[in-house]
Each structure stands twice: as C-alpha cells, then as structure tokens.
N, C-alpha and C. Protein backbone atom coordinates (compact mmCIF):
# COMPACT_ATOMS: atom_id res chain seq x y z
N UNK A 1 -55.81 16.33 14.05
CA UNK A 1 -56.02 17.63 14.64
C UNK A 1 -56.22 17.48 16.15
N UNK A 2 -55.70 18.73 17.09
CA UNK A 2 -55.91 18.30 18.13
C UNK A 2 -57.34 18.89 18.40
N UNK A 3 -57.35 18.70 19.61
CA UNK A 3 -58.45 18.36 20.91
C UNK A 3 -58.54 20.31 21.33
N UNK A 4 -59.41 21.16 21.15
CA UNK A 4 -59.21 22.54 22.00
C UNK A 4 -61.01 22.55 22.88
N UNK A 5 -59.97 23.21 23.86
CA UNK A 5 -60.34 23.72 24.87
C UNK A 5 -61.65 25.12 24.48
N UNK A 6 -62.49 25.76 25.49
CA UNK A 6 -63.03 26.93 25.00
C UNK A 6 -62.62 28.11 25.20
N UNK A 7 -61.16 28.09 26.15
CA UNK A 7 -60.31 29.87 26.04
C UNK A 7 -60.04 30.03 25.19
N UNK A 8 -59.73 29.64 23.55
CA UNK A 8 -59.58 30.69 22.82
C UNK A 8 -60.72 30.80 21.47
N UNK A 9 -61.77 30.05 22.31
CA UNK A 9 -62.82 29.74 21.56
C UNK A 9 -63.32 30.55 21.70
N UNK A 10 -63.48 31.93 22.47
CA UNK A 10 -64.10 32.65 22.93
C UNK A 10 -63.53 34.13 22.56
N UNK A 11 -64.77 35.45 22.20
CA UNK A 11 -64.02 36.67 22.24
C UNK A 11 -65.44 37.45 22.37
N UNK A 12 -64.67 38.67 23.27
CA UNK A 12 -65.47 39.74 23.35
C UNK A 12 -64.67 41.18 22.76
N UNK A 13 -65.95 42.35 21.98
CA UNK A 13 -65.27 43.16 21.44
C UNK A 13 -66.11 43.87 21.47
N UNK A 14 -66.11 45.40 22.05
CA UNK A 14 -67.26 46.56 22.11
C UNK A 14 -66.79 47.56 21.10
N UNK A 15 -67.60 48.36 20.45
CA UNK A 15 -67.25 49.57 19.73
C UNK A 15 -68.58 50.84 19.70
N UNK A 16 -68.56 51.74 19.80
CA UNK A 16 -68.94 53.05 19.90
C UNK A 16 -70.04 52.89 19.05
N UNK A 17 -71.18 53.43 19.40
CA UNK A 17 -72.31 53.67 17.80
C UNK A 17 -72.66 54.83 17.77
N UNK A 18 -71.96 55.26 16.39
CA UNK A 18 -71.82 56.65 15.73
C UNK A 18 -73.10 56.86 14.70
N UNK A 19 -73.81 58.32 14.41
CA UNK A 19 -74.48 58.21 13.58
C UNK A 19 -74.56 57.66 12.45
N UNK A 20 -73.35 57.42 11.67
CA UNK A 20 -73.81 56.45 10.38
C UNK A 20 -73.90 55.21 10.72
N UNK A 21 -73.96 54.76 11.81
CA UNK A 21 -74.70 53.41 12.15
C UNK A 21 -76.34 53.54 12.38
N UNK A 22 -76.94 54.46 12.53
CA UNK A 22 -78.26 54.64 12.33
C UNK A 22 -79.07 55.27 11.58
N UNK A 23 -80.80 55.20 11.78
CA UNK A 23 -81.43 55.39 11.15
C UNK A 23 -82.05 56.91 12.05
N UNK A 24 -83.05 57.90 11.01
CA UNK A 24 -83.29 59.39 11.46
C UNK A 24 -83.39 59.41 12.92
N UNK A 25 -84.10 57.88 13.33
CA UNK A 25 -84.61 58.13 14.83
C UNK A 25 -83.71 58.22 16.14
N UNK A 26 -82.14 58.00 15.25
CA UNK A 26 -81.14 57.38 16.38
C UNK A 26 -80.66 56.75 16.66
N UNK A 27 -81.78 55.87 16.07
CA UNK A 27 -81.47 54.03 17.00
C UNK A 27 -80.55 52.87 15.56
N UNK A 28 -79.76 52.72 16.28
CA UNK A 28 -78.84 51.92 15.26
C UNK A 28 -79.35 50.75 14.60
N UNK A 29 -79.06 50.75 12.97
CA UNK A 29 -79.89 50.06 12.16
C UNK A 29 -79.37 48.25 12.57
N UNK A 30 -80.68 47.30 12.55
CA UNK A 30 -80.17 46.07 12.84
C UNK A 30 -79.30 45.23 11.81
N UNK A 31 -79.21 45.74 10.71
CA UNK A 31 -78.60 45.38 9.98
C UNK A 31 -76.94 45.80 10.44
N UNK A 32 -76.69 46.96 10.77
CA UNK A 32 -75.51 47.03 11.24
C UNK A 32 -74.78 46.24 12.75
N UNK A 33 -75.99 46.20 13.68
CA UNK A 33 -75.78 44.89 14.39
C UNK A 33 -75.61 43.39 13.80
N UNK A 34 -76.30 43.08 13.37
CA UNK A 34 -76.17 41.66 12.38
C UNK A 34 -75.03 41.98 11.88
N UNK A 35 -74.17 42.59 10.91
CA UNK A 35 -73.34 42.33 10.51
C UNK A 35 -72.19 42.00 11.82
N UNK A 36 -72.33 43.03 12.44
CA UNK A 36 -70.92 43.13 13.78
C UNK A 36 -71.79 41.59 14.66
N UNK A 37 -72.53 41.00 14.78
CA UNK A 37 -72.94 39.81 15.36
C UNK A 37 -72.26 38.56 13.97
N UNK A 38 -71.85 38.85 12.99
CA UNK A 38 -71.54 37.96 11.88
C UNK A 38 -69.94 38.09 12.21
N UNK A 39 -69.69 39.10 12.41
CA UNK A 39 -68.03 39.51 11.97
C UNK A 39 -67.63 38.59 13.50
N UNK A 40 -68.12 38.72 14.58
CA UNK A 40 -67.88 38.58 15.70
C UNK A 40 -67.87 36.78 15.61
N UNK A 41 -68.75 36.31 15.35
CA UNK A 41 -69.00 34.92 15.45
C UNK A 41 -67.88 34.33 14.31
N UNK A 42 -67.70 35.58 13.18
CA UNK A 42 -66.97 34.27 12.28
C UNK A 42 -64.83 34.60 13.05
N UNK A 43 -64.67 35.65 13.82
CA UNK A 43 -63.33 35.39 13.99
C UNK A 43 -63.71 34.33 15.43
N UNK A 44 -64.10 34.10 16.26
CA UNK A 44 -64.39 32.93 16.93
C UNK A 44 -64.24 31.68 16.05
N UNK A 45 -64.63 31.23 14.82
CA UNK A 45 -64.78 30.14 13.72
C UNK A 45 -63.66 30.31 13.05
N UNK A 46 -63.21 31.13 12.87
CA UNK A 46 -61.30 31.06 12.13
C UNK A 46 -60.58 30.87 12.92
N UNK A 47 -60.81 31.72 14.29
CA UNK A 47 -59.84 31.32 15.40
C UNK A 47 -59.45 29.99 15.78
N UNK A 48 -60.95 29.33 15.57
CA UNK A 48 -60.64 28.05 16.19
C UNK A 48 -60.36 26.63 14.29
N UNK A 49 -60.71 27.29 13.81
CA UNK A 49 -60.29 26.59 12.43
C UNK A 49 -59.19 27.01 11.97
N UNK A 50 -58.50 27.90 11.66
CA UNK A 50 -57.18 28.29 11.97
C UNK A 50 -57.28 28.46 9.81
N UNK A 51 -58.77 28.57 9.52
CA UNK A 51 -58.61 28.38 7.83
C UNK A 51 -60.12 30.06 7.40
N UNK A 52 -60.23 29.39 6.60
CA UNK A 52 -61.21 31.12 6.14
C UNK A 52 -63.04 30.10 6.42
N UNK A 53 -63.28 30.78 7.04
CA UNK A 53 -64.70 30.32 7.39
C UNK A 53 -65.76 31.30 6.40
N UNK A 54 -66.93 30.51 6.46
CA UNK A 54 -68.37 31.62 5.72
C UNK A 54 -69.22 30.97 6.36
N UNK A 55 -70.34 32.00 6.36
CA UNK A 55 -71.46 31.83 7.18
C UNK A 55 -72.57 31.78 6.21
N UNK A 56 -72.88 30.02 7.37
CA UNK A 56 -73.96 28.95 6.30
C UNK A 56 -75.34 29.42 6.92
N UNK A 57 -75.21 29.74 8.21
CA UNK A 57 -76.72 30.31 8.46
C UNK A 57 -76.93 31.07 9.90
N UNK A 58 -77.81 31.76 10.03
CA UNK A 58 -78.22 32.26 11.36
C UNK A 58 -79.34 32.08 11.87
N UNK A 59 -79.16 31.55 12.67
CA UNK A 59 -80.78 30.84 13.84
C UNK A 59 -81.20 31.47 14.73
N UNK A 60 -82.14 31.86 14.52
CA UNK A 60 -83.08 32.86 16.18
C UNK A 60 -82.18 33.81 16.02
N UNK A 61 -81.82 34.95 15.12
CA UNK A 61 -81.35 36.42 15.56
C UNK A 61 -82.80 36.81 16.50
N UNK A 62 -82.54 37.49 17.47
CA UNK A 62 -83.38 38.12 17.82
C UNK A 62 -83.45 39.19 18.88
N UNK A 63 -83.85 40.32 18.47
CA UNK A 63 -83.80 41.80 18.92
C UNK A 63 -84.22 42.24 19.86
N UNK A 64 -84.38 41.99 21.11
CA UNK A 64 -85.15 42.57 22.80
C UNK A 64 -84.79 43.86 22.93
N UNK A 65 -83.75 45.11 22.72
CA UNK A 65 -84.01 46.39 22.98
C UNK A 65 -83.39 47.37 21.86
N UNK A 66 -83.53 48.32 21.38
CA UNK A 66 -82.59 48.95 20.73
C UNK A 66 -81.30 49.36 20.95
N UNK A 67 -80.61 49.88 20.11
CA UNK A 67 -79.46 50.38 20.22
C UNK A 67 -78.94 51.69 20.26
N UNK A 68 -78.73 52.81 20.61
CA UNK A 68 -78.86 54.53 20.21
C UNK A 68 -77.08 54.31 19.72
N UNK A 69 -77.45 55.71 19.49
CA UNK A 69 -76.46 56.64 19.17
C UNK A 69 -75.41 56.84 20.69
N UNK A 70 -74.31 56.16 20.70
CA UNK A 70 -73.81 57.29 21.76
C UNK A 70 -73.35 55.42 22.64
N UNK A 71 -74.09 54.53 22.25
CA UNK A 71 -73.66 53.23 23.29
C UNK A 71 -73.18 52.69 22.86
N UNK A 72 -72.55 51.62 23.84
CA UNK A 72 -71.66 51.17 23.95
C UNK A 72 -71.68 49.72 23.47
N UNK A 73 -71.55 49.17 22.18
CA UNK A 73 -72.08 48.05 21.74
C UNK A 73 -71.10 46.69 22.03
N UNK A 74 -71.41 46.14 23.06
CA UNK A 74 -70.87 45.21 23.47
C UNK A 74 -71.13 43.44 22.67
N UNK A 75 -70.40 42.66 22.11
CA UNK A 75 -70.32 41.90 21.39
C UNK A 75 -69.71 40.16 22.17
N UNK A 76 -70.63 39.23 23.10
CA UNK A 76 -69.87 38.20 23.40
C UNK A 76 -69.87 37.03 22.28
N UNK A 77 -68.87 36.23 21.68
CA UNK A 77 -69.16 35.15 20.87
C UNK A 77 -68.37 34.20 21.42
N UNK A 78 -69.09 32.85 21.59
CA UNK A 78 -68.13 31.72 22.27
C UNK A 78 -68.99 30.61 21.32
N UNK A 79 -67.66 29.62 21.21
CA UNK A 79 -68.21 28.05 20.58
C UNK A 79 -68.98 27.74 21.13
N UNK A 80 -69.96 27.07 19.90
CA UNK A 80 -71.35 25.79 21.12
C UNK A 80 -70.48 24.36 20.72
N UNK A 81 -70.74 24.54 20.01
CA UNK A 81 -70.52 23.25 18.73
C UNK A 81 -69.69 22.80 17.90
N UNK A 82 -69.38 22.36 17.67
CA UNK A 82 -68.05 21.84 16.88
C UNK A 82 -68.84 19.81 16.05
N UNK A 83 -68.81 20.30 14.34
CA UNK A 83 -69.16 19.03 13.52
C UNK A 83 -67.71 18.69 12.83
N UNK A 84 -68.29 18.22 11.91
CA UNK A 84 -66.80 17.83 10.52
C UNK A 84 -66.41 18.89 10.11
N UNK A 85 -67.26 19.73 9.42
CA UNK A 85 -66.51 21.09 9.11
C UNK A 85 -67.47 21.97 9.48
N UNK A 86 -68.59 22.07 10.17
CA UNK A 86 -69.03 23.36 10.42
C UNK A 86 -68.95 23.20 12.42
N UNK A 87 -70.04 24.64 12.33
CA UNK A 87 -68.89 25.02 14.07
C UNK A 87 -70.46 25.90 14.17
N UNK A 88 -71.18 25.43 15.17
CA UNK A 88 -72.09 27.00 15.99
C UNK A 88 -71.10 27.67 17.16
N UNK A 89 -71.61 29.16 16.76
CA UNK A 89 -71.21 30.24 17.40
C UNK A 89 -72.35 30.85 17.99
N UNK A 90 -72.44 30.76 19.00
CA UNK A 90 -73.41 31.78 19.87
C UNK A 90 -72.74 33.29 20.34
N UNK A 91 -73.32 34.60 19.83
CA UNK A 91 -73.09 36.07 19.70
C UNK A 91 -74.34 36.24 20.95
N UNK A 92 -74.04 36.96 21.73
CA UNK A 92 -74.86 38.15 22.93
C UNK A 92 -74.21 39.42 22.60
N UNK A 93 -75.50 40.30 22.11
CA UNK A 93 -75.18 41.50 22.00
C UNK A 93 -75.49 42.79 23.19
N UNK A 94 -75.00 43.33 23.69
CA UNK A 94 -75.24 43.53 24.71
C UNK A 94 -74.82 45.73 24.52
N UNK A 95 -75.69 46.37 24.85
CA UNK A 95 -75.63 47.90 25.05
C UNK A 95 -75.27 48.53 26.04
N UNK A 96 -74.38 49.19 26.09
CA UNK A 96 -73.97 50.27 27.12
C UNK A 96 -74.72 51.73 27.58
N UNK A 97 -75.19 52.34 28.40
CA UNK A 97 -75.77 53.36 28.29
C UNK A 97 -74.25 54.35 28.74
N UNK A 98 -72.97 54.70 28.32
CA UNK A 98 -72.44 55.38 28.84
C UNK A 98 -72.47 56.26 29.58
N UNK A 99 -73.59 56.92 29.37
CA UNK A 99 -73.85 58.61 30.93
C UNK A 99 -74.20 57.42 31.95
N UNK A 100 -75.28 56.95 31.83
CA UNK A 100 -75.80 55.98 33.09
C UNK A 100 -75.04 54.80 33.60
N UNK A 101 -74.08 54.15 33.15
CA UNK A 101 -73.86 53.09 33.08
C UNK A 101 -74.60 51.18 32.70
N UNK A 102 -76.17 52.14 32.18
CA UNK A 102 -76.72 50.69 32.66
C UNK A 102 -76.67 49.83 31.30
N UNK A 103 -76.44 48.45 31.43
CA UNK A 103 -76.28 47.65 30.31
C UNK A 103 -77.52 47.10 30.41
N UNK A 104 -77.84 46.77 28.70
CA UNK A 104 -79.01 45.83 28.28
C UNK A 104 -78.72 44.81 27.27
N UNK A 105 -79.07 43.78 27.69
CA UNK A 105 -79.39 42.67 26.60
C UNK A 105 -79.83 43.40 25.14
N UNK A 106 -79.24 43.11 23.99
CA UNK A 106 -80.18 43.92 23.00
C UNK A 106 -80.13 42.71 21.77
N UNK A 107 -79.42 41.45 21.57
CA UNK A 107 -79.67 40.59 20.97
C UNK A 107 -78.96 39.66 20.86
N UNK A 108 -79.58 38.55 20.54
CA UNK A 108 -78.66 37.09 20.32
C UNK A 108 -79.05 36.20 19.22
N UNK A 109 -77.91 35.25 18.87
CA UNK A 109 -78.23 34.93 17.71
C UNK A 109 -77.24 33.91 17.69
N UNK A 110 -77.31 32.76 17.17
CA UNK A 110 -76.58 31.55 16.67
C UNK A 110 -76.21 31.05 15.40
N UNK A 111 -74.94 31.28 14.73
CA UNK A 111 -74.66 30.94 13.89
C UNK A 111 -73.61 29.71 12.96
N UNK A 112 -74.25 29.58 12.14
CA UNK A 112 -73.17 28.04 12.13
C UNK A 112 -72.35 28.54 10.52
N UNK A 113 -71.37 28.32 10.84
CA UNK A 113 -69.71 28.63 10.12
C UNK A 113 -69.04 27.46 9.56
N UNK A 114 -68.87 27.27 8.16
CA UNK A 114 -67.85 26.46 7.61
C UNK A 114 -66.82 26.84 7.68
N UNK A 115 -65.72 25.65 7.69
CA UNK A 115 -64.58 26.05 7.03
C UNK A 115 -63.96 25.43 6.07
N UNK A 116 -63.06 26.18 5.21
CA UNK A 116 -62.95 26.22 3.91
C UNK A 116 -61.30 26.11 3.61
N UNK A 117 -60.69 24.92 2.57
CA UNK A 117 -59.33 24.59 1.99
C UNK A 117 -59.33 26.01 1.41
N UNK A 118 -58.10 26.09 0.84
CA UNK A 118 -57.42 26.79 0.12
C UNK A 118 -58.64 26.43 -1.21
N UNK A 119 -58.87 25.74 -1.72
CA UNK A 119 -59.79 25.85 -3.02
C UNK A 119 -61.18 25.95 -2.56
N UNK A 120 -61.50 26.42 -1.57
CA UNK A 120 -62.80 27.42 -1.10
C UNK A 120 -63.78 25.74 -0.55
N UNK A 121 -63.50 24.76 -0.76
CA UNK A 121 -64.04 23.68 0.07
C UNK A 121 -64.36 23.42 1.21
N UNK A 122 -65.58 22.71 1.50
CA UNK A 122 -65.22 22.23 3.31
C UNK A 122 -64.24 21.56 3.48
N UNK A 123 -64.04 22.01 4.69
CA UNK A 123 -62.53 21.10 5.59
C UNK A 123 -62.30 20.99 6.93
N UNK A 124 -62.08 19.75 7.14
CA UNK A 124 -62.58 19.69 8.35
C UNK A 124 -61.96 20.55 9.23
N UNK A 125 -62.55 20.51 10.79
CA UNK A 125 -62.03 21.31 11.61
C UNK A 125 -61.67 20.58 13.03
N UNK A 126 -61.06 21.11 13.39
CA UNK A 126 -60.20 20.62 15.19
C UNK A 126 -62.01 20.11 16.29
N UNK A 127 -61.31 19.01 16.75
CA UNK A 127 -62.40 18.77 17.76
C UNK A 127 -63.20 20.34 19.01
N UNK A 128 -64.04 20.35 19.49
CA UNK A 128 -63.67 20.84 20.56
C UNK A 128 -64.65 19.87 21.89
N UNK A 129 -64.03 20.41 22.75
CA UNK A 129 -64.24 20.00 24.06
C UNK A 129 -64.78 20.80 25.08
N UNK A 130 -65.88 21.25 25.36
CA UNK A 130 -66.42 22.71 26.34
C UNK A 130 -65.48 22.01 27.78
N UNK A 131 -64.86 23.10 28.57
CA UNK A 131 -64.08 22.60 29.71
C UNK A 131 -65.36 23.50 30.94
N UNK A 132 -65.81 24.41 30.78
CA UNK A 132 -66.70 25.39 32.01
C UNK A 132 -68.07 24.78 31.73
N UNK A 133 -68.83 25.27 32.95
CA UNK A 133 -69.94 25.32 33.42
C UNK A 133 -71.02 25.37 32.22
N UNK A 134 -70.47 26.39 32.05
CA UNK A 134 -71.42 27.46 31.30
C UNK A 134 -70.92 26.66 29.30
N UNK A 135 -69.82 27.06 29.00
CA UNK A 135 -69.56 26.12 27.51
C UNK A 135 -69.96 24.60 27.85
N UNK A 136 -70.51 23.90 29.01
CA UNK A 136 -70.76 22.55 28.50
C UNK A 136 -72.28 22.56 28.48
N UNK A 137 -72.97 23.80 29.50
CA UNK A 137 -74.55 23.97 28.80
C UNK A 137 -74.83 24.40 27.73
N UNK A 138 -74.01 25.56 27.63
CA UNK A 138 -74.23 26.15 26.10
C UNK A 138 -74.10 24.68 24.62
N UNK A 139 -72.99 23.91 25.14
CA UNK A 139 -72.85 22.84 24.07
C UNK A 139 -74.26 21.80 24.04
N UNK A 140 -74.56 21.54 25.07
CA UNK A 140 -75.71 20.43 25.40
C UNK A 140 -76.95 20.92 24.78
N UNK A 141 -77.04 22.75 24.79
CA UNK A 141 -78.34 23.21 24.11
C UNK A 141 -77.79 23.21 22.88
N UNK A 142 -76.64 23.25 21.88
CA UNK A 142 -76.58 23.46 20.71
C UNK A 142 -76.59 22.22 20.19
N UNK A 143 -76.43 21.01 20.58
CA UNK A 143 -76.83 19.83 20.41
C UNK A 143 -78.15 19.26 19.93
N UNK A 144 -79.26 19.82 21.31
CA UNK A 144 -80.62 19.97 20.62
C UNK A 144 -80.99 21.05 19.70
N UNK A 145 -79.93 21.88 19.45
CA UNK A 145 -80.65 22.79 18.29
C UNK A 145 -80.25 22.00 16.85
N UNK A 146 -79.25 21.52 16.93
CA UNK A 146 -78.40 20.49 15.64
C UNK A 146 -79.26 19.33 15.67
N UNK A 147 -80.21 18.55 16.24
CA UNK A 147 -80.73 17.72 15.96
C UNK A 147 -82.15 18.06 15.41
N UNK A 148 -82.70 19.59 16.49
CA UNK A 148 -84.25 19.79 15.41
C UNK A 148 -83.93 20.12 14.09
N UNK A 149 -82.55 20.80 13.85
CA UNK A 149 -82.53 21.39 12.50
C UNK A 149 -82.27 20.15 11.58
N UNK A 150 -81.62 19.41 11.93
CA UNK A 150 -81.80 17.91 10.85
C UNK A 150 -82.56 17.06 10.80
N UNK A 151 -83.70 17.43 12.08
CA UNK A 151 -84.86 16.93 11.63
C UNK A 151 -85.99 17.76 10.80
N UNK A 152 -85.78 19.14 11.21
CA UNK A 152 -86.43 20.19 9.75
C UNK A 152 -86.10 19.57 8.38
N UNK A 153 -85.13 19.43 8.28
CA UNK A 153 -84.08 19.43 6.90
C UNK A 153 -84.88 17.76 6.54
N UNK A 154 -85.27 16.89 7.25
CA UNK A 154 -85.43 15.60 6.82
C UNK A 154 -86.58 15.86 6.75
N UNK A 155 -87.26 16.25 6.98
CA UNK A 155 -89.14 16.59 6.96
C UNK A 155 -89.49 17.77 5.62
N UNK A 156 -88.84 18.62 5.15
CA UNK A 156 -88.38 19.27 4.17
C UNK A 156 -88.12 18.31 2.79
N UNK A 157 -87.27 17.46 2.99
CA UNK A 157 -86.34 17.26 1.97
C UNK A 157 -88.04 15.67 1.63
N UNK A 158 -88.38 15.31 2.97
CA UNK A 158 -89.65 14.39 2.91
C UNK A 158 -90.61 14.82 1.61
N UNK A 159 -90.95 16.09 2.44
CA UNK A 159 -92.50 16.81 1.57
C UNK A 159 -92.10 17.32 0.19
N UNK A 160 -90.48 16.96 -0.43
CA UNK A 160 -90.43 17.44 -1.83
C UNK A 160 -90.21 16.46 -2.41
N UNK A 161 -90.32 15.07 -1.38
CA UNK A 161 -90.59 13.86 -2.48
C UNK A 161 -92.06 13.22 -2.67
N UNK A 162 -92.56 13.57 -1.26
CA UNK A 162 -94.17 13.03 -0.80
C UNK A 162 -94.63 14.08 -0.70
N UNK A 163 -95.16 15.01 -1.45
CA UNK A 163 -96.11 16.30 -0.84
C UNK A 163 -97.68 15.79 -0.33
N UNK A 164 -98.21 14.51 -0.43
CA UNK A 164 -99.20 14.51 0.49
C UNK A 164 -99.06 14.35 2.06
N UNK A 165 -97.52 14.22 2.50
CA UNK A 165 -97.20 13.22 3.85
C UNK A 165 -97.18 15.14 4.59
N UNK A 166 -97.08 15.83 3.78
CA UNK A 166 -97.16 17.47 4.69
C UNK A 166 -98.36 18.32 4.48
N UNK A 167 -99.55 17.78 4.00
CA UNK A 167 -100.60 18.52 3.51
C UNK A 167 -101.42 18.42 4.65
C-alpha cells in the first residue's frame, strides 16, 4: 500500500440546523451532533482506507457551547493517526450565527475507525504521513493519546488478573 499524504485525509462539511434537530428549548440535541461528528470522521477513514470502516471508539467528545436552531453547523475532520488497521480522526465542530456572522467552537472529539475486508474483518490500511504544520502536531498529540490508552488497557486488563495491584 502506498504512502498518503493529509490532502485527502481531510474534509470539511456544514449543514443548516432545522427544528427536528432539536430539543423544546431550540438548542440542537447532542446526540444529533455526535452522530454528524461520527458520519464526518468515518468518510475521512474510508476515504483514506478506500474499504467500509466502523467506529471502535470516541475519546474526549466534548461540548463548550450550544447549538440553536437557525446555525450554521460547521464540521472539520482530518487524520491524526494512522495503525495496522485502525486510524484516529480528529472532528472540530464549529457554529455559525448566520444574522451575526459570529462563529463558535461548540465541540471536539477524537475518534478511532477500523477498517474492514469484504467479510467484515480488520484490514489493514495505507500508511500515512502528516506533510503540514499543523497534521504533524495534531499526529505527535495523537501519538500520546495512543500510548495512554494502551497503557489504560494494560492496567485494566492488570486489575482483572490481580485485583489487589488496583485496590
């Protein structure tokens, strides 16, 4: 497999938030963000696997402003990471105030994506290589996030053989 770059590792996609995206008060339900933060991160992870990806987990979603009725829901997802077969995707969700113009941060979230053979298996995926500024920090922090999480996972997998070594 070859070697890719992060231009087409990358996509942004805004769409309108209409009332059946929210709840009585207005403000658009986070569940309907999470999903469009899922949908967003996994065509970034097919794009660059070129096979059907699923999503193995999401790390730090987290919510800094609401969303209304009426904005402009802006969606960035670019590669961090690239393993054997899974891939982090970092999503910035970002709000439009259309009358005003003013944009807000409204959430971010990191997610890591398999990909999957034709018989629904892992399989591996294409190297990547961050070429910018910005994709080789973003990679260097998803690095230390891939190493605390396999050290969770080894301290976990510890205390369900030794439960006094976590008491």
């Amino acid at each position: 497999m070859s070697e890719k770059d992060c231009e087409p590792s990358e996509i942004t996609f805004s769409s309108l938030m209409l009332p059946q995206d929210a709840n009585p008060s207005g403000k658009v339900h986070g569940g309907v963000i999470m999903k469009r933060i899922d949908s967003a991160g996994g065509v970034v992870a097919q794009r660059h696997a070129r096979s059907n990806v699923v999503t193995a987990s999401i790390d730090r979603l987290e919510f800094h402003h609401p969303v209304f009725i009426g904005n402009l829901l802006t969606l960035k997802a670019s590669m961090n990471l690239v393993g054997n077969t899974s891939m982090e995707i970092g999503v910035r969700a970002e709000a439009e105030d259309l009358k005003t113009g003013v944009i807000r941060h409204v959430a971010s979230a990191y997610l890591t994506f398999v990909a999957l053979d034709g018989d629904g298996r892992p399989t591996r995926v294409p190297a990547y290589e961050p070429t910018t500024a910005d994709a080789i920090r973003r990679h260097r922090m998803a690095i230390n996030r891939r190493e605390r999480r396999l050290a969770e996972r080894q301290l976990e997998k510890d205390c369900k053989s030794d439960a006094d070594k976590c008491q």
